[in-house]
C-alpha atoms as a PDB file:
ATOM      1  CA  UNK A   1     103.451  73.388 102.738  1.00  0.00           C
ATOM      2  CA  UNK A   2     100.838  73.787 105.308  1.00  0.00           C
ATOM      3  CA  UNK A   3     102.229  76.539 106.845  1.00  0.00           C
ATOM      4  CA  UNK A   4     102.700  78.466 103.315  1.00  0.00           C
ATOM      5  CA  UNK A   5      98.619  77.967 102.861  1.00  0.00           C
ATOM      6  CA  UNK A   6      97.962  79.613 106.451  1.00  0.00           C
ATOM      7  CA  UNK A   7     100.143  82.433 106.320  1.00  0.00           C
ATOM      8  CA  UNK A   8      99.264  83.681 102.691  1.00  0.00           C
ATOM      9  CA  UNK A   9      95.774  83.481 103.794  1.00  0.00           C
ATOM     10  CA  UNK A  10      96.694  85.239 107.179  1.00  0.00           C
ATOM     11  CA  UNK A  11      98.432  88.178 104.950  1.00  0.00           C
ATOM     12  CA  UNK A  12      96.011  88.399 102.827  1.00  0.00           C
ATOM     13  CA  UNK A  13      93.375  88.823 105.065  1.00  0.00           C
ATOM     14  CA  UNK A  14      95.455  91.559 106.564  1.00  0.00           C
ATOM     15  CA  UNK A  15      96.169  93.203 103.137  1.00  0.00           C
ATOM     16  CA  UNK A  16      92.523  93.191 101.952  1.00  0.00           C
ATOM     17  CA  UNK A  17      91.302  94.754 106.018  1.00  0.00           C
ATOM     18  CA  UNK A  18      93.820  97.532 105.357  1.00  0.00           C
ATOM     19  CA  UNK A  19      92.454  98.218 101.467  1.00  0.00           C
ATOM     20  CA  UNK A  20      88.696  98.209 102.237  1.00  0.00           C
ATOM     21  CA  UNK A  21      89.798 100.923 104.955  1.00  0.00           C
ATOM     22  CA  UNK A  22      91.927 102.971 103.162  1.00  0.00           C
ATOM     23  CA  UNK A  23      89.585 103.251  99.952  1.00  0.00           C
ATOM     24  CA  UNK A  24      86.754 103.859 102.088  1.00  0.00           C
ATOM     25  CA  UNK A  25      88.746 106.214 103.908  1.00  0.00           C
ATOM     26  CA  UNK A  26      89.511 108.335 100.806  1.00  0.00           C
ATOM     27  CA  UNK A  27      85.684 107.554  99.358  1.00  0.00           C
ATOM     28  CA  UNK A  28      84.699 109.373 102.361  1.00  0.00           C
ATOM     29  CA  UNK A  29      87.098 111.972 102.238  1.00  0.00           C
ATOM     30  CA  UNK A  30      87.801 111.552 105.752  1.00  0.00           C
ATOM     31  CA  UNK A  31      90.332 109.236 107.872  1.00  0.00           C
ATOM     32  CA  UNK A  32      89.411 106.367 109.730  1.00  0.00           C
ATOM     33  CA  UNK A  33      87.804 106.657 112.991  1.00  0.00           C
ATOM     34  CA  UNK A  34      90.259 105.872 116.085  1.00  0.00           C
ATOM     35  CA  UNK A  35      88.310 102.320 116.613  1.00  0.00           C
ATOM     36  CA  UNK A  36      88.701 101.161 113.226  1.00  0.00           C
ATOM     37  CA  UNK A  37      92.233 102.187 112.989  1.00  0.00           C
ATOM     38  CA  UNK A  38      92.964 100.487 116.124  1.00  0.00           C
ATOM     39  CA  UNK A  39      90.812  97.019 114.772  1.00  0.00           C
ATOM     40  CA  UNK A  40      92.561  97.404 111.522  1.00  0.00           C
ATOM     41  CA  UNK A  41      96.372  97.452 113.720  1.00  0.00           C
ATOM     42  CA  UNK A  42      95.283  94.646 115.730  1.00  0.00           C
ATOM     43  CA  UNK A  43      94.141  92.963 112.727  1.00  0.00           C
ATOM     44  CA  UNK A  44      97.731  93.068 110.600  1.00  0.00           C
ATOM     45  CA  UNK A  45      99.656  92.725 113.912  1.00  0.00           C
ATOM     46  CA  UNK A  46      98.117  89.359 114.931  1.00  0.00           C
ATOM     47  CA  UNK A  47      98.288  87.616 111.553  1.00  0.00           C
ATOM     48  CA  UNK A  48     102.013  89.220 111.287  1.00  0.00           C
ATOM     49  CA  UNK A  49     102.984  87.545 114.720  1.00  0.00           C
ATOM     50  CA  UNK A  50     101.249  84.428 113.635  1.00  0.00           C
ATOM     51  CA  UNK A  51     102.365  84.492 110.000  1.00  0.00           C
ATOM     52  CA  UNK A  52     106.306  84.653 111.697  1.00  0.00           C
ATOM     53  CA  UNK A  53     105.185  81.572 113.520  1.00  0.00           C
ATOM     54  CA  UNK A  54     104.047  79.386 110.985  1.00  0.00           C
ATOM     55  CA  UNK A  55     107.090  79.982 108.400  1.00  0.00           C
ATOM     56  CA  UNK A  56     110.077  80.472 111.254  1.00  0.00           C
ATOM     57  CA  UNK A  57     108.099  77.929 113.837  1.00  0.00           C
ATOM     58  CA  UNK A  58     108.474  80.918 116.748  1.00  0.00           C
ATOM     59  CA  UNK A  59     106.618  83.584 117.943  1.00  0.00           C
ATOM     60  CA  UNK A  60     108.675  87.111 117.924  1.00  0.00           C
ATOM     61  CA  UNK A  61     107.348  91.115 118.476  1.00  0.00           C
ATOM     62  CA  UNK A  62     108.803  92.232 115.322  1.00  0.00           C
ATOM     63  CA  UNK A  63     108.262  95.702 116.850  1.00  0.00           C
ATOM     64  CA  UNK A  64     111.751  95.162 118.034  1.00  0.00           C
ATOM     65  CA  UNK A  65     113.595  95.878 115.562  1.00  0.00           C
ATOM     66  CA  UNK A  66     114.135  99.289 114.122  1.00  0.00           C
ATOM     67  CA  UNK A  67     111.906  99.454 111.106  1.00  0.00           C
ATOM     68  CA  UNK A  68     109.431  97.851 113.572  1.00  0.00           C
ATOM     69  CA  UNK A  69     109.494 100.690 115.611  1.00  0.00           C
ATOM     70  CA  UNK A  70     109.197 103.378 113.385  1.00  0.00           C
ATOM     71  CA  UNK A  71     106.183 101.856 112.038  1.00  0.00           C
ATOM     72  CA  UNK A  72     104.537 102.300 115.185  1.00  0.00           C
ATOM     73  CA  UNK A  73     105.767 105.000 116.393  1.00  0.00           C
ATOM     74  CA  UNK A  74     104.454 106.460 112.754  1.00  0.00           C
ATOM     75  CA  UNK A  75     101.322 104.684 112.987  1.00  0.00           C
ATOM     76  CA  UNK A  76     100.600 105.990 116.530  1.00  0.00           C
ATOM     77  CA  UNK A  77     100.718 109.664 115.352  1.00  0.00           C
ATOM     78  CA  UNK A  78      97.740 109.080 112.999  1.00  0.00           C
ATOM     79  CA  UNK A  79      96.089 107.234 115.413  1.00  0.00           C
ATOM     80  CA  UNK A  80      96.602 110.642 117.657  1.00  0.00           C
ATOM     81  CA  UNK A  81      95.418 112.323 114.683  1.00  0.00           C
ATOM     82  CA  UNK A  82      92.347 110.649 114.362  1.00  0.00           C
ATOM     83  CA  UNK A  83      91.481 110.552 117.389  1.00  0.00           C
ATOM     84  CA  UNK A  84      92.516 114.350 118.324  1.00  0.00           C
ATOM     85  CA  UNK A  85      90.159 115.080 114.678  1.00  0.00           C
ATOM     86  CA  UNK A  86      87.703 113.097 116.360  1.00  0.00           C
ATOM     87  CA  UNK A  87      86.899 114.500 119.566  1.00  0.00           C
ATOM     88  CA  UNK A  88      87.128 118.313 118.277  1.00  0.00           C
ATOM     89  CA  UNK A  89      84.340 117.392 115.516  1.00  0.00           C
ATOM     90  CA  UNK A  90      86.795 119.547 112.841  1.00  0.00           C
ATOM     91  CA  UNK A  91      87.300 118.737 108.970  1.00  0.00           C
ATOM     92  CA  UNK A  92      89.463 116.233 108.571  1.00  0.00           C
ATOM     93  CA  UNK A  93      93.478 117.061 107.292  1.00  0.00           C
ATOM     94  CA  UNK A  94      93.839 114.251 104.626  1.00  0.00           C
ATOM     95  CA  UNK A  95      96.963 115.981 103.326  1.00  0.00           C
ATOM     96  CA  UNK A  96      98.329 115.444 106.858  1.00  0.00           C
ATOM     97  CA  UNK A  97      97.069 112.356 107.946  1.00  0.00           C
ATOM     98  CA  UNK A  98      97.324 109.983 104.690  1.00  0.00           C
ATOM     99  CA  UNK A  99     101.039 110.172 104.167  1.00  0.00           C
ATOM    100  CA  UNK A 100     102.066 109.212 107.842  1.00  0.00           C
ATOM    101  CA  UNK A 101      99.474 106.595 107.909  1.00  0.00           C
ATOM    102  CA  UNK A 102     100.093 105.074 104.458  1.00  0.00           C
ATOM    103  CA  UNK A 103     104.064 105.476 105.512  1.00  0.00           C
ATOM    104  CA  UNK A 104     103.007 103.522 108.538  1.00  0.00           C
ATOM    105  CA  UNK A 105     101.498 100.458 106.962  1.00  0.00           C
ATOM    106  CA  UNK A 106     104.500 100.164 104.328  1.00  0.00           C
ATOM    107  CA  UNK A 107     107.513 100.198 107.381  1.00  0.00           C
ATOM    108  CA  UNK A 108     105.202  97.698 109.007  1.00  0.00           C
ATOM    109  CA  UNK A 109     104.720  95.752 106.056  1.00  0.00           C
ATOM    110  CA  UNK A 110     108.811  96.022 105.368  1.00  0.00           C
ATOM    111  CA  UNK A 111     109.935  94.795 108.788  1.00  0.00           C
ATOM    112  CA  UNK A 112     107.284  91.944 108.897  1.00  0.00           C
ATOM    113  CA  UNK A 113     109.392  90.868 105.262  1.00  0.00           C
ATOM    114  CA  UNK A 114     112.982  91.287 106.405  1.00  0.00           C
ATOM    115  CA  UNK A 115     111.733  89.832 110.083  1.00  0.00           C
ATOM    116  CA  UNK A 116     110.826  86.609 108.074  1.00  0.00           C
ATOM    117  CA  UNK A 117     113.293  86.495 105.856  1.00  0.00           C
ATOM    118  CA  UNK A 118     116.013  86.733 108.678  1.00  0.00           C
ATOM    119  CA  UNK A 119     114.537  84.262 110.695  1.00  0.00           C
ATOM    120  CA  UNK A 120     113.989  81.607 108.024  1.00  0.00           C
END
């Protein structure tokens, strides 16, 4: 029962970080800036490895498997994106950037679930 407490509040933490920054994101009309895209990975990757922990009782890198991968390789091209949008100070291309990024999260999201559920 304990462990159910900590990792809902772990995931929801995560859920909530990726939100705020994705509204704000689109508030702004802009995408997120390469440091709080790489904060915001950090921040669903940690509570995903420790969220695995507390319900299987091991630590895994779920980026092993192959919806794992795709994720990041996914999330990795906006994070080029930003970055590349960044440094050459141009209008941002929302129509470009949102869909792999938003694709990102979900594949990530995805593989944490079926990561879990095999392991239980």
């Amino acid at each position: 029962m304990s462990r159910l407490i900590w990792a809902s509040a772990l995931i929801t933490i995560a859920l909530v970080w990726y939100t705020a920054g994705l509204v704000l994101s689109l508030k702004k009309k802009r995408p997120h800036s390469f440091w709080c895209f790489f904060i915001g990975w950090l921040a669903f990757d940690l509570p995903g490895t420790i969220l695995m922990y507390l319900i299987a009782g091991k630590i895994t890198l779920n980026c092993h498997t192959v919806p794992g991968m795709i994720g990041f390789v996914l999330m990795a091209i906006a994070a080029g994106l930003a970055l590349k949008q960044i440094l050459n100070f141009k209008e941002p291309l929302m129509k470009l950037f949102t869909p792999i990024e938003a694709i990102g999260y979900i594949i990530r999201l995805c593989s944490y679930l079926v990561g879990i559920a095999i392991r239980i």
